[in-house]
Protein backbone atom coordinates (compact mmCIF):
# COMPACT_ATOMS: atom_id res chain seq x y z
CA UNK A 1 132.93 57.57 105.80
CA UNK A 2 130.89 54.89 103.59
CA UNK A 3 130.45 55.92 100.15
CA UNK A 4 126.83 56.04 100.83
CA UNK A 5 126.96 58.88 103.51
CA UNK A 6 129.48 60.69 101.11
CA UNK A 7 127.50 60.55 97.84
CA UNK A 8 124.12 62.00 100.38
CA UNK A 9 126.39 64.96 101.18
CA UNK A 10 127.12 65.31 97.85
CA UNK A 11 123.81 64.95 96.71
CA UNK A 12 122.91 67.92 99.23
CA UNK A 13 125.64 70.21 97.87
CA UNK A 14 124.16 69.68 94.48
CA UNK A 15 120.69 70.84 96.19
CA UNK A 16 122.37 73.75 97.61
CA UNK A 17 124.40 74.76 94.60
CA UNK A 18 120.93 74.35 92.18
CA UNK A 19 119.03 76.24 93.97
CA UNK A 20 121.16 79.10 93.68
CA UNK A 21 121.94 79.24 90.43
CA UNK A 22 118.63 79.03 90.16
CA UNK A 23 117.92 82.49 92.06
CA UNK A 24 120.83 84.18 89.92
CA UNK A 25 120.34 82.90 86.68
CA UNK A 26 116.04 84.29 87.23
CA UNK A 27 117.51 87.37 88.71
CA UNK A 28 119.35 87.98 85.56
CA UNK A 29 116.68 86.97 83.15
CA UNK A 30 114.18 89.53 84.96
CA UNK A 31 116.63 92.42 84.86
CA UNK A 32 117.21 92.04 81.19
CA UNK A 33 113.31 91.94 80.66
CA UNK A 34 113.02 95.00 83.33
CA UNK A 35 109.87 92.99 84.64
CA UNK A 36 110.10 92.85 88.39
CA UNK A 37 109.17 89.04 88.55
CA UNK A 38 112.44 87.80 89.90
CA UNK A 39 111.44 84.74 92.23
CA UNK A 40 113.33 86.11 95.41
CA UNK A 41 110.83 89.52 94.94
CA UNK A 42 107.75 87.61 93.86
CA UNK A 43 107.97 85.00 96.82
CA UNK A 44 109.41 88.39 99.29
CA UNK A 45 105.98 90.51 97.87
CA UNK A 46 103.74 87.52 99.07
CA UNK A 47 105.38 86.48 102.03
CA UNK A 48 104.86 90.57 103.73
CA UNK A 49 101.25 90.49 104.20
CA UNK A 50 101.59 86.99 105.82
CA UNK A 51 104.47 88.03 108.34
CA UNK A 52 103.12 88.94 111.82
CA UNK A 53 103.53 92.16 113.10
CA UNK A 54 106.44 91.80 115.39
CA UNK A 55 108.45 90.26 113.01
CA UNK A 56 107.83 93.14 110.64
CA UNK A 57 108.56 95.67 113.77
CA UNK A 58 111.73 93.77 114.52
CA UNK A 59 113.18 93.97 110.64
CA UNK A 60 113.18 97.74 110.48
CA UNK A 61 114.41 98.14 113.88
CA UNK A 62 117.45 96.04 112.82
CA UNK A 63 118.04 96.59 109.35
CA UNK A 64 116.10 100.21 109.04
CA UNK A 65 115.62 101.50 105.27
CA UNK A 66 117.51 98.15 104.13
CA UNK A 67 114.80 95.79 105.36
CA UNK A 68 113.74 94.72 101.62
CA UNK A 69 117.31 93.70 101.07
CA UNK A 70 117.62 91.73 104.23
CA UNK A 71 114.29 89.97 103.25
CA UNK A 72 115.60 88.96 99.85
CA UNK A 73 118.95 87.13 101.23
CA UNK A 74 116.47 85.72 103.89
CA UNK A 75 114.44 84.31 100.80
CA UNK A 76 117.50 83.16 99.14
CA UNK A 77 119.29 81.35 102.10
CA UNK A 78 116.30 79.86 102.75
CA UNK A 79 115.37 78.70 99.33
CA UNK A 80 119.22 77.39 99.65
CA UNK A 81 118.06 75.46 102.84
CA UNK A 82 115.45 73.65 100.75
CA UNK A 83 117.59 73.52 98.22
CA UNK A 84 119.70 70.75 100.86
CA UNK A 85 116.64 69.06 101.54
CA UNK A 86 115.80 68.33 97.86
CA UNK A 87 119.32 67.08 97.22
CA UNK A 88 119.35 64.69 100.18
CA UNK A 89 115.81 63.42 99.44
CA UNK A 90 117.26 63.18 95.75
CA UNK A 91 120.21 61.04 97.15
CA UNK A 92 118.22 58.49 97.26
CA UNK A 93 114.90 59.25 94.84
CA UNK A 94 116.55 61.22 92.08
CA UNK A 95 113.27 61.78 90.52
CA UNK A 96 111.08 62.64 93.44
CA UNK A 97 113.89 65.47 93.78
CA UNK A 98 113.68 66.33 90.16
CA UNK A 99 109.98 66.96 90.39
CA UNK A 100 110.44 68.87 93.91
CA UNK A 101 113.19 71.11 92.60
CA UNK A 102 110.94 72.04 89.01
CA UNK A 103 107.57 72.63 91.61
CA UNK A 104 109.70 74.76 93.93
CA UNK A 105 110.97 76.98 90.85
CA UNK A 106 107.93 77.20 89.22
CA UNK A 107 106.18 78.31 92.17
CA UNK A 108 106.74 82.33 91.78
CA UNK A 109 105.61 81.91 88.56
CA UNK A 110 102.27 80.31 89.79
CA UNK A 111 102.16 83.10 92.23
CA UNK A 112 102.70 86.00 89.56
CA UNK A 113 100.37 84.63 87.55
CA UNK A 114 97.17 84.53 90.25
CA UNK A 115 97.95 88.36 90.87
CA UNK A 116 97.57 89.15 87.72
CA UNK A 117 101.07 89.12 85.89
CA UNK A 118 101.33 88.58 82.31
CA UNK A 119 103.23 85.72 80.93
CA UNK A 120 106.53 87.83 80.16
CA UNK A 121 106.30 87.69 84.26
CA UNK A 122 107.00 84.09 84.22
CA UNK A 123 109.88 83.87 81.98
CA UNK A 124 112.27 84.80 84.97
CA UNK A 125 111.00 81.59 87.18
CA UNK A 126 111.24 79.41 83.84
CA UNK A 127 114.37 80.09 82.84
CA UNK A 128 115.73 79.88 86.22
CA UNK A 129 114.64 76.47 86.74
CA UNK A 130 115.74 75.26 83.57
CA UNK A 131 119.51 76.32 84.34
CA UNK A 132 118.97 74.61 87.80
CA UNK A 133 117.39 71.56 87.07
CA UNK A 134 120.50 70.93 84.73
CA UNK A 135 123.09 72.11 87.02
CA UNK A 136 121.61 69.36 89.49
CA UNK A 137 121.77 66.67 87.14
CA UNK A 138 125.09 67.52 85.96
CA UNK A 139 126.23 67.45 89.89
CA UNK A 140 124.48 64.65 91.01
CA UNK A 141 126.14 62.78 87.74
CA UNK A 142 129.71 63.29 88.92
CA UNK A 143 128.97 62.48 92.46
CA UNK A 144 127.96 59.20 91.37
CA UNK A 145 131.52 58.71 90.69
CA UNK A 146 133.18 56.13 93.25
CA UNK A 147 135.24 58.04 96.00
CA UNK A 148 138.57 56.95 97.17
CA UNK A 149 138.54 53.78 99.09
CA UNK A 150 135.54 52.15 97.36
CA UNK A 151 135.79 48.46 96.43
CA UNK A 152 135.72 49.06 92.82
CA UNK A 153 138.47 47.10 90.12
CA UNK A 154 139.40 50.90 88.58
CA UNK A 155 139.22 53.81 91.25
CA UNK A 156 141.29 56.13 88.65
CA UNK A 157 138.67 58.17 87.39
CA UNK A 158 137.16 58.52 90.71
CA UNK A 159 138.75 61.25 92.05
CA UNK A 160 139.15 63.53 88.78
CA UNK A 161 135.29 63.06 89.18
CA UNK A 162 134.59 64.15 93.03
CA UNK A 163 136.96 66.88 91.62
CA UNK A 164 135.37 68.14 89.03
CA UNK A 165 132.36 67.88 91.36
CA UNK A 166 133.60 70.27 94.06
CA UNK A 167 134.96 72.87 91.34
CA UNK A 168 132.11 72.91 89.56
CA UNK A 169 130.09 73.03 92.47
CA UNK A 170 132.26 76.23 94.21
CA UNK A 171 132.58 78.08 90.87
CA UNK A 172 128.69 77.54 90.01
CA UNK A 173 127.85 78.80 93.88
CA UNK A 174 129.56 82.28 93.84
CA UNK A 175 128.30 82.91 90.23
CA UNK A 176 124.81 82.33 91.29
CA UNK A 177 125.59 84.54 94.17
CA UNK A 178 127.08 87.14 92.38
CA UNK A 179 124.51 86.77 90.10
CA UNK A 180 121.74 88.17 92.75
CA UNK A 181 123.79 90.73 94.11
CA UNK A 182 124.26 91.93 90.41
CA UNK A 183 120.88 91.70 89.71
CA UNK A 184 119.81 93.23 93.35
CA UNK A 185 122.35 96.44 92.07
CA UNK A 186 120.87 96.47 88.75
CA UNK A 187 117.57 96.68 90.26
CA UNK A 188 118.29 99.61 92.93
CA UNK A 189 119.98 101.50 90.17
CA UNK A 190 117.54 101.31 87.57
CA UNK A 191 115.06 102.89 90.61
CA UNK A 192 117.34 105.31 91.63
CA UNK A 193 117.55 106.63 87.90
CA UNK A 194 113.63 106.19 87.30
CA UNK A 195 113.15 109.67 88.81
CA UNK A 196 115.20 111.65 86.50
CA UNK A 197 114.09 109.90 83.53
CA UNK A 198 110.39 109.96 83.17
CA UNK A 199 108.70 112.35 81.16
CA UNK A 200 106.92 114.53 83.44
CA UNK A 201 107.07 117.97 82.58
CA UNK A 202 106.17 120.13 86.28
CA UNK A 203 103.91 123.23 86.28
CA UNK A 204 105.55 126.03 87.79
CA UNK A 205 103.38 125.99 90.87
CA UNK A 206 100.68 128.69 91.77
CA UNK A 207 101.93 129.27 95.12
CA UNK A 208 106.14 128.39 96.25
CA UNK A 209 107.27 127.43 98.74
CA UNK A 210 108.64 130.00 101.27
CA UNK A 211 112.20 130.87 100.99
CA UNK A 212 114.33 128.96 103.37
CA UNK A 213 115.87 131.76 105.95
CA UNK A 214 119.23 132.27 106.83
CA UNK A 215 119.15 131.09 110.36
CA UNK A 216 117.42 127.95 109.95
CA UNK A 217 120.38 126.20 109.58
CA UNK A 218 122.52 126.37 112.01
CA UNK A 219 126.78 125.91 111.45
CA UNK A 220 127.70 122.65 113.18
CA UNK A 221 129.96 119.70 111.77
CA UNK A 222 128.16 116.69 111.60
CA UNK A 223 124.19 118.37 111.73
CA UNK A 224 121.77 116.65 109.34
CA UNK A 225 121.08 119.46 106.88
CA UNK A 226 117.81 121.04 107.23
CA UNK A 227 116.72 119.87 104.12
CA UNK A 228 116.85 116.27 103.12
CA UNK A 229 118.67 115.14 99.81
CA UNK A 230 116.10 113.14 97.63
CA UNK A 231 118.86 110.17 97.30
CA UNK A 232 119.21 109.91 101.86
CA UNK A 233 115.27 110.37 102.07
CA UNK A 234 114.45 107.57 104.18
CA UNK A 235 112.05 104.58 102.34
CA UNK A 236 109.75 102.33 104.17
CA UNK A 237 106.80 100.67 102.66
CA UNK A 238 105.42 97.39 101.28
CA UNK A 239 106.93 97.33 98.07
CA UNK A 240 109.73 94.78 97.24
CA UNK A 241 110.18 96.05 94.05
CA UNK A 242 108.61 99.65 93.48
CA UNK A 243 105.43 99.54 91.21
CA UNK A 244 106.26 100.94 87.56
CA UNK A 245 103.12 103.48 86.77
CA UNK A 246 103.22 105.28 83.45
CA UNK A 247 102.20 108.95 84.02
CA UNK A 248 100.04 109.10 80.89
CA UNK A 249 97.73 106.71 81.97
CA UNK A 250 97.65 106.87 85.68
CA UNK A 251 94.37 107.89 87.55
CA UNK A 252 93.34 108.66 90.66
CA UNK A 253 89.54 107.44 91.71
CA UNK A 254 87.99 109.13 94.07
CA UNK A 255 84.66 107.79 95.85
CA UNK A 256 82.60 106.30 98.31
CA UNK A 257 80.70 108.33 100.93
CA UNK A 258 80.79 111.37 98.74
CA UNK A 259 78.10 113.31 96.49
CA UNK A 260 80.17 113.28 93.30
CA UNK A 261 82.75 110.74 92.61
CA UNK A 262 84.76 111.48 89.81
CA UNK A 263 88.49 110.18 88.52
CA UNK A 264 91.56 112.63 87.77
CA UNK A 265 94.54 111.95 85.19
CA UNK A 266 98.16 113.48 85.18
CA UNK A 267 97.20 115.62 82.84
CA UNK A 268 94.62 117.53 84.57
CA UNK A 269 96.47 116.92 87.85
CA UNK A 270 99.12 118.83 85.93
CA UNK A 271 96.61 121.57 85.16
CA UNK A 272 95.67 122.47 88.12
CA UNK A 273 97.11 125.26 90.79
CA UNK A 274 99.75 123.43 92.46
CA UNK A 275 101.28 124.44 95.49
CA UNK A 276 105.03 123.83 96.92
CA UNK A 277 105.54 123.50 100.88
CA UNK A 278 108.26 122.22 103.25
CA UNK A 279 107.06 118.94 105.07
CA UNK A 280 108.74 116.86 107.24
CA UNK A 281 107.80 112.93 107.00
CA UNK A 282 108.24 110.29 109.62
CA UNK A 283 108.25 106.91 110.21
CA UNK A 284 105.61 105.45 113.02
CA UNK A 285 108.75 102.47 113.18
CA UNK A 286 111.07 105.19 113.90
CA UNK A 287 113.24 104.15 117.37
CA UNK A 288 114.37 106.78 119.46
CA UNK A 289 117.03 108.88 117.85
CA UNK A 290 116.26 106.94 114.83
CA UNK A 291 117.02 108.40 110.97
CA UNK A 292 113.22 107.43 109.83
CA UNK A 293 112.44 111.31 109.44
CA UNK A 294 113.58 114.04 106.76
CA UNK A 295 112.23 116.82 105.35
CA UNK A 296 111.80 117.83 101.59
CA UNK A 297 110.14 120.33 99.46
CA UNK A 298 106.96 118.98 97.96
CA UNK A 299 104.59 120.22 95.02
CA UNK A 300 100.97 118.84 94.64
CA UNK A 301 97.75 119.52 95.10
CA UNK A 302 95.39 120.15 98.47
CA UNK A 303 93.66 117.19 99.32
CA UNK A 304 91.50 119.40 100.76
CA UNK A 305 90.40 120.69 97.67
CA UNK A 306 90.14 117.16 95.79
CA UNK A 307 87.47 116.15 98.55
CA UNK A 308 85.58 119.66 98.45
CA UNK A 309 84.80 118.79 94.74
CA UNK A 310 83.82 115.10 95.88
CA UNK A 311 81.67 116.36 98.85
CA UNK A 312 81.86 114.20 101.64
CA UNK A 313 78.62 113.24 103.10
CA UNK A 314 77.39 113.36 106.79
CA UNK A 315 79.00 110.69 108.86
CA UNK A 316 82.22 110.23 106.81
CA UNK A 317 85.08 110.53 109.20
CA UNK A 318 88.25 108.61 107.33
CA UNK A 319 89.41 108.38 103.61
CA UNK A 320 91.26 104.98 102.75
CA UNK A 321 93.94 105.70 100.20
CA UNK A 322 94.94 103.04 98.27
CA UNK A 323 98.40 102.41 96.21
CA UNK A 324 99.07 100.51 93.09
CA UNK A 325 100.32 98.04 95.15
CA UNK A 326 97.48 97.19 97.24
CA UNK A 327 98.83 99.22 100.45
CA UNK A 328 96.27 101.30 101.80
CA UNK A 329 95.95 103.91 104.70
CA UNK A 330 93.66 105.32 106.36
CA UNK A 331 93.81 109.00 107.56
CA UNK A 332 91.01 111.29 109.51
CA UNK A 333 88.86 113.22 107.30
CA UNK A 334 89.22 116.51 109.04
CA UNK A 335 92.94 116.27 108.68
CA UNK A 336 92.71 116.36 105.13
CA UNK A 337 90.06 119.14 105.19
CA UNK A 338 91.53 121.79 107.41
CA UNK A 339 93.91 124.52 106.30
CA UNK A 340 97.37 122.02 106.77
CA UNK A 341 99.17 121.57 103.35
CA UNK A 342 97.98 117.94 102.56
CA UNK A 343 99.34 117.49 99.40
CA UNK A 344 98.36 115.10 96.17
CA UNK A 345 101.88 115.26 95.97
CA UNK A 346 103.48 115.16 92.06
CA UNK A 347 107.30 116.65 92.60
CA UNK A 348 110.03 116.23 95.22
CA UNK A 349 112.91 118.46 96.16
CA UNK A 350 111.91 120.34 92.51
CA UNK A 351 112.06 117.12 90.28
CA UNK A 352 109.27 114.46 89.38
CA UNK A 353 108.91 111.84 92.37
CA UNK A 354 111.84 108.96 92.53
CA UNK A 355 109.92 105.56 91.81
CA UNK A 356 111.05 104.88 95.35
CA UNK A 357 109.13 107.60 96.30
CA UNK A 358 106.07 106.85 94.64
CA UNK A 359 106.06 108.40 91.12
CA UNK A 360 104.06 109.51 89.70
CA UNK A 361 101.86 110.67 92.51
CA UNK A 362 101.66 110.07 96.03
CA UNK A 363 100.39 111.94 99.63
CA UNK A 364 101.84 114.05 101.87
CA UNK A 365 100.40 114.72 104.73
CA UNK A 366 101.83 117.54 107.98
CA UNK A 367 101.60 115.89 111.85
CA UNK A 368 100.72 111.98 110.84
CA UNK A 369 102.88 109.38 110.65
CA UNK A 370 103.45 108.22 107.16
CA UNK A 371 101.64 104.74 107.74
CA UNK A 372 98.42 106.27 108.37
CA UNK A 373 99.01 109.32 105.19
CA UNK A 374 101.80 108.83 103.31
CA UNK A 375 100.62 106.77 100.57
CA UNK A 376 103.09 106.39 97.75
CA UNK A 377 101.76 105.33 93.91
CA UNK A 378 98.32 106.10 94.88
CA UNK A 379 95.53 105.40 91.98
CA UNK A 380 92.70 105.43 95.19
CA UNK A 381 90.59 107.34 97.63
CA UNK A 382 87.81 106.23 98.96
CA UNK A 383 85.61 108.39 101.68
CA UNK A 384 84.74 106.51 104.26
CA UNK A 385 84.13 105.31 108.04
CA UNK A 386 86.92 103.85 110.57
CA UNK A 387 83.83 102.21 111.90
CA UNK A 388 83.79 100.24 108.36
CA UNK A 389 87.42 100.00 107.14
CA UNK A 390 90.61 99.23 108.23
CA UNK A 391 93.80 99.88 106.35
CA UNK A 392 96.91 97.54 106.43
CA UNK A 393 98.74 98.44 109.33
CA UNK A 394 95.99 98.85 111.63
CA UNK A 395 94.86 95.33 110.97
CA UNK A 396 98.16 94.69 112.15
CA UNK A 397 98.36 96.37 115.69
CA UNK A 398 98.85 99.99 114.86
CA UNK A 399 96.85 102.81 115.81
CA UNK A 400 93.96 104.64 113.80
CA UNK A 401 95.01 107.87 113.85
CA UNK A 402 98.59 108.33 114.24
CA UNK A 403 99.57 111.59 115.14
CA UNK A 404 103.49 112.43 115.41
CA UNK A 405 104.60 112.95 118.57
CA UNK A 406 106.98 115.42 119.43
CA UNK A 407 110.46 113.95 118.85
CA UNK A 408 114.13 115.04 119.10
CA UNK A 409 117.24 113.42 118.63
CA UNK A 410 121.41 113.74 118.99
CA UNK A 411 123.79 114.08 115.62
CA UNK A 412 126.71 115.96 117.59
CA UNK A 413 129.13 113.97 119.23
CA UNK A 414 128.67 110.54 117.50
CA UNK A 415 128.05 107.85 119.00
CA UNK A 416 131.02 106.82 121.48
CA UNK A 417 132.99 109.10 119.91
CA UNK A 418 136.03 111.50 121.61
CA UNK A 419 135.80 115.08 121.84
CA UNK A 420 138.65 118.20 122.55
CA UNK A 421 136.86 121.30 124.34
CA UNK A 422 136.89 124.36 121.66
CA UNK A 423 138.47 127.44 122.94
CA UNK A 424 136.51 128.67 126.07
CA UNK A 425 136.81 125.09 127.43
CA UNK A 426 133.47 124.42 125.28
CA UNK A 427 131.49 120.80 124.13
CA UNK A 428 128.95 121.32 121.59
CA UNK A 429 125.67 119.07 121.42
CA UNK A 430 123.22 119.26 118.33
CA UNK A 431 120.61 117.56 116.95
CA UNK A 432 117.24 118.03 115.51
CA UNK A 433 113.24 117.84 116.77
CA UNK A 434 110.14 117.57 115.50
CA UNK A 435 106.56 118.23 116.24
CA UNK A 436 104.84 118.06 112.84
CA UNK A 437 101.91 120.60 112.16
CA UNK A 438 102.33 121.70 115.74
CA UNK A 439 105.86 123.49 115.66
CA UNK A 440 109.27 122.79 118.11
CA UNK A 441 108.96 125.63 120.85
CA UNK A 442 111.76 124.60 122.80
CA UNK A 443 114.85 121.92 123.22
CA UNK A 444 116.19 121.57 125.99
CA UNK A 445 119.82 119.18 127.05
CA UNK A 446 121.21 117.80 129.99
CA UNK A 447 124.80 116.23 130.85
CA UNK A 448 124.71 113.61 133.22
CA UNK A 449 121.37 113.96 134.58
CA UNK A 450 122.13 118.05 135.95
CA UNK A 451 120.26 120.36 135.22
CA UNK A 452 118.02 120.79 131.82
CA UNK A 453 119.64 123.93 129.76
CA UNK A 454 117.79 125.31 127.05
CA UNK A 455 119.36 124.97 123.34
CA UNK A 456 119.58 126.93 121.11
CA UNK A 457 117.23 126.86 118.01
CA UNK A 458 117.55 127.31 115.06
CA UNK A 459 114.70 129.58 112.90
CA UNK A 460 111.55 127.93 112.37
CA UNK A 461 111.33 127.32 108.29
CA UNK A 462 107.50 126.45 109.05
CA UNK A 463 105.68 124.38 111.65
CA UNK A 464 105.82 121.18 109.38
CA UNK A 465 108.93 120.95 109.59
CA UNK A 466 111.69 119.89 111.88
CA UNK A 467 114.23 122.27 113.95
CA UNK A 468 117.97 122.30 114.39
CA UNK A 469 119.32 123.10 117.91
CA UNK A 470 122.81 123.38 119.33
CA UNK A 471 123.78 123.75 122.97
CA UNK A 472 126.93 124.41 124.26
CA UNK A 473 128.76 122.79 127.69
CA UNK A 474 131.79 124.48 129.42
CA UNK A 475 133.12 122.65 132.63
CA UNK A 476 133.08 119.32 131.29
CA UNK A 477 136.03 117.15 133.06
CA UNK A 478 137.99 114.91 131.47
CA UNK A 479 136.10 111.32 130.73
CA UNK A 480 132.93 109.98 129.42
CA UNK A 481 129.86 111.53 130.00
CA UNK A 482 126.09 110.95 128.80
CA UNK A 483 124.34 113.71 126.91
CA UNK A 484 119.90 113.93 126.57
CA UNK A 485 117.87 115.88 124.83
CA UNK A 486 113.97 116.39 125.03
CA UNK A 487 111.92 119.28 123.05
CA UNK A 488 108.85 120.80 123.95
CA UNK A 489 105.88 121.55 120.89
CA UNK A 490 104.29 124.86 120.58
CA UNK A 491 101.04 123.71 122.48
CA UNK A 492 103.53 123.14 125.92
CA UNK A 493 103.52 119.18 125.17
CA UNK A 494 106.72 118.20 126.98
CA UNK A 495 108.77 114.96 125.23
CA UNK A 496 107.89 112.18 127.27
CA UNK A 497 110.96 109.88 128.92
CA UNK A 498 108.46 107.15 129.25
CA UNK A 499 109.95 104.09 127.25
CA UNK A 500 107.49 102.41 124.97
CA UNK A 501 107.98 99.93 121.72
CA UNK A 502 106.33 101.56 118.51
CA UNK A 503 103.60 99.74 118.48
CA UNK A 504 100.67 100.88 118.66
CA UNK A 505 101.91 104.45 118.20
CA UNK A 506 105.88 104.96 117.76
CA UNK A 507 108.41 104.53 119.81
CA UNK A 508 108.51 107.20 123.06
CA UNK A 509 111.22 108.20 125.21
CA UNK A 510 114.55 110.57 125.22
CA UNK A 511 117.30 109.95 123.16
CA UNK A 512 120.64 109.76 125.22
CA UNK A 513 124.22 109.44 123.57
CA UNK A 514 127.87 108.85 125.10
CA UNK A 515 130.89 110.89 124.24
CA UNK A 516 134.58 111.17 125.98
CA UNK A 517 135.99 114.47 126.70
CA UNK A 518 139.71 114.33 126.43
């Protein structure tokens, strides 16, 4: 190898090795600020509206509620990647590099600026490339130390130099790795603890929710529970990072096609007769069998009665929410007006909303997917016409509307897993469906494409909310066998085995699951 290929190789390392450190040493300037400016979540925020749809489709099928995560190492191997270019460019044109690696680093900050970040914002991205720029000139100094074999009078210090090069180099790599994934933790823990440390003090509400009865959950091993814990609520949404909203001086707008708009704060919000109901939420990205669904306890306001004081006028048909975060989605107006518990939502599972969630206020909405109603940190909504607005997903292939559609899926056996008939040579199946607004009738199972036999259900907590069911199977031989499920809504609407992708209108067909009985 000629010195000159070996000092390029080198020069890429040092690339590499910059550009992470960069990365970490920004990741752990913006966590000891608490500003959520770190360059791998300002680049990730302004790269999401610029993905295409299928890509977007394809990360949460693959990497579910953990699709932010995957985007950041994305952003941060690829920022390595460049990071390789710059050094092998700077193998050769140290400065050019120089300049390359300061304008890549400085980017986020040019980006966080233009939306309207403060300067505090850009302290992450500065700092950052001020570590990196000086961990690449201190690399690409010792790799300009003669290797072994060059035609030079004193090759002594040579290698102690390509040595320190390589250790420096390792050692500066994992701590700029470790470095994100610290910052990364800090990050998810300071949102997991934002829920249970904000100030809102909750109203007891006018009218609570209905006590949950004792046969709506039923007693299997390995059942999702009927109600969702706040901490394994699924999360999917726009927001890298989720938007921090003080309480005290949040407000909600409400407008457009309307005889009286008018704004609301917390405070009145707050004053207000709030109402608690069950409400199961799902995600329109939800595969079949998928764990985009759960079901909490909610307290907020009816929409319905937020819009009665606005008066929508003749023609109106949709109302565009809008989040703090620019997200917006549009639902039908007659949704939000008829008797179903839309909810200005305020409280979760009896405690303020989770940041995640979208504190301090977000929707709730019974029988739509959450991409057309769900919106989380809301501060917007605006009556208006689908004929005149589109929201963000259906610019993006989704449908208007987006009612659920009925839905079940298999918990008991796992997946693959090996099973010893109970006493009376039995094989229990469970699982849970859903028909939002319009109530689970029936569920019905079949092994091995027999015969459908109806399941047992468990009791109907209200129709918002999803269903437990349990079937047991005597006569099973020895072997693997495959186990389906459909479930049929209170209006007779029968589960469709039709396979379909989720776009434009989630995923269809029956979820199917392989055990061995032993």
């Amino acid at each position: 190898m000629t010195e000159s290929i070996r000092r390029t190789r080198l020069s890429v390392i040092a690339g590499i090795v910059a550009t992470l450190i960069y990365f970490g040493a920004a990741e752990l300037i913006a966590r000891s600020l608490d500003v959520a400016s770190a360059p791998a979540l300002v680049i990730g925020q302004a790269l999401i509206p610029l993905m295409p749809t299928v890509l977007i489709k394809s990360a949460i099928a693959v990497f579910g509620t953990h699709d932010k995560l995957a985007l950041v190492i994305t952003i941060v191997a690829g920022g390595a990647g460049l990071g390789a270019i710059i050094g092998w460019i700077g193998a050769q044109r140290r400065g050019l590099a120089l300049v390359l690696l300061i304008g890549f680093g400085l980017l986020p900050a040019v980006v966080g600026l233009s939306s309207g970040a403060g300067l505090v914002a850009t302290l992450p991205s500065l700092g950052g490339i001020a570590v990196g720029a000086a961990v690449f000139l201190v690399l690409l100094h010792l790799a300009d130390a003669p290797g072994p074999g060059t035609d030079t009078q004193d090759q002594s210090p040579a290698q102690p130099g390509r040595r320190a090069f390589f250790g420096l180099a390792a050692g500066l790599s994992v701590v700029g790795i470790a470095a994100v994934a610290a910052g990364q933790s800090a990050a998810t823990l300071a949102r997991s603890a934002a829920g249970t440390v904000t100030k809102l003090v909750l109203p007891r509400p006018a009218a609570s929710a209905p006590e949950i009865p004792t046969g709506a959950e039923l007693d299997v091993p390995g059942l999702t529970p009927l109600v969702t814990e706040t901490s394994d609520f699924y999360r999917i949404d726009t927001a890298l990072f989720p938007p921090s909203i003080d309480a005290g001086t949040w407000m909600l707008r409400v407008h457009g096609m309307v005889e009286h708009e008018f704004t609301i704060t917390m405070a009145e919000l707050l004053d207000l007769p709030l109402q608690e109901h069950y409400v199961s939420l799902a995600c329109v990205s939800n595969e079949v069998g998928g764990d985009l669904v759960g079901n909490a306890k909610w307290l907020g306001y009816p929409i319905r009665d937020l819009l009665a004081r606005a008066k929508p006028l003749s023609g109106a048909d949709m109302v565009l929410s809008g989040s703090d975060d620019g997200f917006t989605a549009s639902t039908p107006l007659e949704v939000l007006t008829d008797d179903r518990a839309a909810l200005l939502a305020v409280a979760m599972n009896g405690h303020a909303l989770p940041r995640d969630h979208g504190y301090p206020a977000r929707l709730v909405v019974p029988g739509l997917y959450g991409y057309v109603s769900a919106t989380k940190w809301v501060t917007d909504i605006e009556v208006t016409k689908f004929a005149d607005k589109e929201a963000y997903w259906t610019t993006r292939g989704w449908s208007t509307h987006g009612p659920v559609l009925v839905a079940s899926r298999i918990d008991v056996p796992r997946p693959g897993a090996t099973v010893s008939p109970k006493s009376g040579d039995r094989v229990v199946t469970a699982g849970m469906a859903w028909a939002q607004h319009t109530g689970i009738e029936k569920v019905q199972v079949r092994i091995d494409n027999g015969d459908w036999a109806e399941a047992e259900l468990s009791e109907e907590l209200t129709a918002d909310t999803w269903r437990q069911w349990r079937c047991e199977h005597t006569g099973l031989s020895t072997g693997t066998h495959t186990v389906s499920v459909r479930a049929i809504d209170q209006e007779g609407n029968v589960q469709t085995s039709e396979r379909r992708p989720a776009i434009p209108g989630a995923a269809t067909g029956l979820h199917e699951r392989q055990f061995t009985v032993e």
